[in-house]
C-alpha atoms as a PDB file:
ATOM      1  CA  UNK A   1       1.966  -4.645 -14.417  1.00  0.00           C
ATOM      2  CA  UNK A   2       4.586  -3.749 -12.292  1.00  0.00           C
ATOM      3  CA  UNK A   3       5.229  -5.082  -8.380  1.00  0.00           C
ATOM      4  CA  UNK A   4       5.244  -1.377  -7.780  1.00  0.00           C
ATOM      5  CA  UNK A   5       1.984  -0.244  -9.677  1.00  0.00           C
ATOM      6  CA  UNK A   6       0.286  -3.392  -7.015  1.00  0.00           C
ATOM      7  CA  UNK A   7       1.553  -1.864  -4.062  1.00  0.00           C
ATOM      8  CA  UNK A   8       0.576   1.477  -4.961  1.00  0.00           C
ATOM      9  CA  UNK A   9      -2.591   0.215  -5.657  1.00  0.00           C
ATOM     10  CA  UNK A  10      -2.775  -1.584  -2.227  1.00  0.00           C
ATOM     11  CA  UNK A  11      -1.806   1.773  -0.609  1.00  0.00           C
ATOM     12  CA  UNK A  12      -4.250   3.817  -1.885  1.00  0.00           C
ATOM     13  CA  UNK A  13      -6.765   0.747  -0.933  1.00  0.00           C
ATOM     14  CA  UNK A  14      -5.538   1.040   2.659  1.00  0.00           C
ATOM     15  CA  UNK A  15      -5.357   4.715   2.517  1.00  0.00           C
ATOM     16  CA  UNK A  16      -8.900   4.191   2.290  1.00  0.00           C
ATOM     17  CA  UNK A  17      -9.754   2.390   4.928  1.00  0.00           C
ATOM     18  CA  UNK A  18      -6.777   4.201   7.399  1.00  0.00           C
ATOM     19  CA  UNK A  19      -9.826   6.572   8.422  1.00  0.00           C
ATOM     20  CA  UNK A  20     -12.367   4.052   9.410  1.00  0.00           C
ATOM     21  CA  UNK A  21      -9.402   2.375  11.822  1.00  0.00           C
ATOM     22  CA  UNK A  22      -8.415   5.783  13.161  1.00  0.00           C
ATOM     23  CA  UNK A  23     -11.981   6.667  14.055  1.00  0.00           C
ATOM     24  CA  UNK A  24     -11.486   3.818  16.954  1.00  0.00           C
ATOM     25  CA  UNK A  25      -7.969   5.265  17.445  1.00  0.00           C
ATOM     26  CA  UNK A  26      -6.271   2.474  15.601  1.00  0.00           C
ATOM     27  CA  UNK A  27      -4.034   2.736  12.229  1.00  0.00           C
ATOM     28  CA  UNK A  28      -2.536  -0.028   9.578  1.00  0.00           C
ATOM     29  CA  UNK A  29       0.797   0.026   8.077  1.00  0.00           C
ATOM     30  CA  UNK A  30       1.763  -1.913   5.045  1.00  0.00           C
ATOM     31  CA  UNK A  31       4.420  -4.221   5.384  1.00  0.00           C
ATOM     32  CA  UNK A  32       5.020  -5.476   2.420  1.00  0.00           C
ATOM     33  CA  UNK A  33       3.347  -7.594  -0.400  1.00  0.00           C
ATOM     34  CA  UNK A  34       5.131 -10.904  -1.082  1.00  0.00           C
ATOM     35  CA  UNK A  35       6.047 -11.965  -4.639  1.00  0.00           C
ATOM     36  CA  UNK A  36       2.611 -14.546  -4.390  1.00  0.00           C
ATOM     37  CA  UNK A  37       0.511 -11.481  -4.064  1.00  0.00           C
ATOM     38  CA  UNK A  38      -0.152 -12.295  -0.195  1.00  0.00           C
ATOM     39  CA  UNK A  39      -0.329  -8.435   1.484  1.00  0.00           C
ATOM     40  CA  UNK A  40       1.229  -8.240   5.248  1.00  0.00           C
ATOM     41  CA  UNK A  41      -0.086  -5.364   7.589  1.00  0.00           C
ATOM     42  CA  UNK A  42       0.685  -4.653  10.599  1.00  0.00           C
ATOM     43  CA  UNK A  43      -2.486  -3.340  12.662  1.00  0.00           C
ATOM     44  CA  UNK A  44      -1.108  -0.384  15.489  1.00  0.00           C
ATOM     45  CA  UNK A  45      -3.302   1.348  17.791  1.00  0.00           C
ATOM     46  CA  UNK A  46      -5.879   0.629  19.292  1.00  0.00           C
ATOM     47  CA  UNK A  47      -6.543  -1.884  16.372  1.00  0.00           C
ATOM     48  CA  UNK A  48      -3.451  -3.823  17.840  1.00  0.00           C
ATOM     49  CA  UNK A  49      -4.985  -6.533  20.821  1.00  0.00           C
ATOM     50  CA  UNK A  50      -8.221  -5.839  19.830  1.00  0.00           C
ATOM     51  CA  UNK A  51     -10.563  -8.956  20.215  1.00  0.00           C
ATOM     52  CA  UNK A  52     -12.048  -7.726  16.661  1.00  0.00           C
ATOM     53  CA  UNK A  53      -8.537  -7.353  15.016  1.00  0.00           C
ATOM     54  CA  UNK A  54      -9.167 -10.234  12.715  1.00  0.00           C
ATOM     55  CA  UNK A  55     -12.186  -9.649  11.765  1.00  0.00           C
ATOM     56  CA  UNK A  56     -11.433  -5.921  11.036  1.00  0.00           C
ATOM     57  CA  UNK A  57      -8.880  -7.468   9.052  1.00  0.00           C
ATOM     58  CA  UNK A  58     -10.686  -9.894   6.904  1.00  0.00           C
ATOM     59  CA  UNK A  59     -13.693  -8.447   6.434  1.00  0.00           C
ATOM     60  CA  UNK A  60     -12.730  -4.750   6.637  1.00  0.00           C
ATOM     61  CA  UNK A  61      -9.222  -4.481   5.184  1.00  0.00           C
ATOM     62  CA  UNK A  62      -9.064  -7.454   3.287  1.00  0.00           C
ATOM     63  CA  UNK A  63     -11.921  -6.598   0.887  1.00  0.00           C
ATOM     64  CA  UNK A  64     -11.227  -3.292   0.395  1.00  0.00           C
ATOM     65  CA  UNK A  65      -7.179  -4.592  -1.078  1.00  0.00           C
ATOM     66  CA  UNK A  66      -9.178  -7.285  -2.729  1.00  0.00           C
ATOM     67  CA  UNK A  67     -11.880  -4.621  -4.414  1.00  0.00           C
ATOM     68  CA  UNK A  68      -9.263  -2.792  -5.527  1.00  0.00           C
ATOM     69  CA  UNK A  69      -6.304  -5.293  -6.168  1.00  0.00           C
ATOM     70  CA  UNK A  70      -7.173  -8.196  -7.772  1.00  0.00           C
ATOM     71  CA  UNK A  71      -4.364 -10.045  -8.207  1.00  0.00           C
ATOM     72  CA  UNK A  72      -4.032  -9.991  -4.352  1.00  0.00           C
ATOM     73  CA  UNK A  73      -4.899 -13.359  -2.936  1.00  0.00           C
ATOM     74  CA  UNK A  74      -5.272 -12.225   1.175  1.00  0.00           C
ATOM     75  CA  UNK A  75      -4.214 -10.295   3.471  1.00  0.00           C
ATOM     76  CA  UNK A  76      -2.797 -11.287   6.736  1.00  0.00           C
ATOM     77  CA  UNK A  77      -1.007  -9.592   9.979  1.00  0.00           C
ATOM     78  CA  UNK A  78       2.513  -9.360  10.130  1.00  0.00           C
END
């Protein structure tokens, strides 16, 4: 498996959550995922500041990567 194929595959994870986050005017761009599998987004938005940011992140985001992507071992903000 390429490093490619996983971010791909993390895109299309986020790109599936991106709607959720833009219903309450936020959006998430990928930064990058790190050679240890560790995915860095960067919350914008509304979703930036928010008081529920992290857990948006970890229990929103975070398990939707991990559902799809595997190998990835957790997400954090960038």
């Amino acid at each position: 498996m390429t490093d490619k194929s996983i971010k791909d595959r993390v895109s299309k994870a986020l790109e599936r959550v991106r709607p959720y986050l833009q219903s309450d005017g936020g959006d998430i761009d990928l930064v990058e995922v790190s050679d240890d599998m560790i995915v860095k987004v960067k919350l914008t938005g509304a979703c930036h500041g928010c008081p529920y940011s992290m857990q948006t992140l970890k229990a929103g985001v975070e398990q939707a990567i991990m559902r799809e992507v595997p190998e990835i071992k957790r997400v954090i903000s960038a």
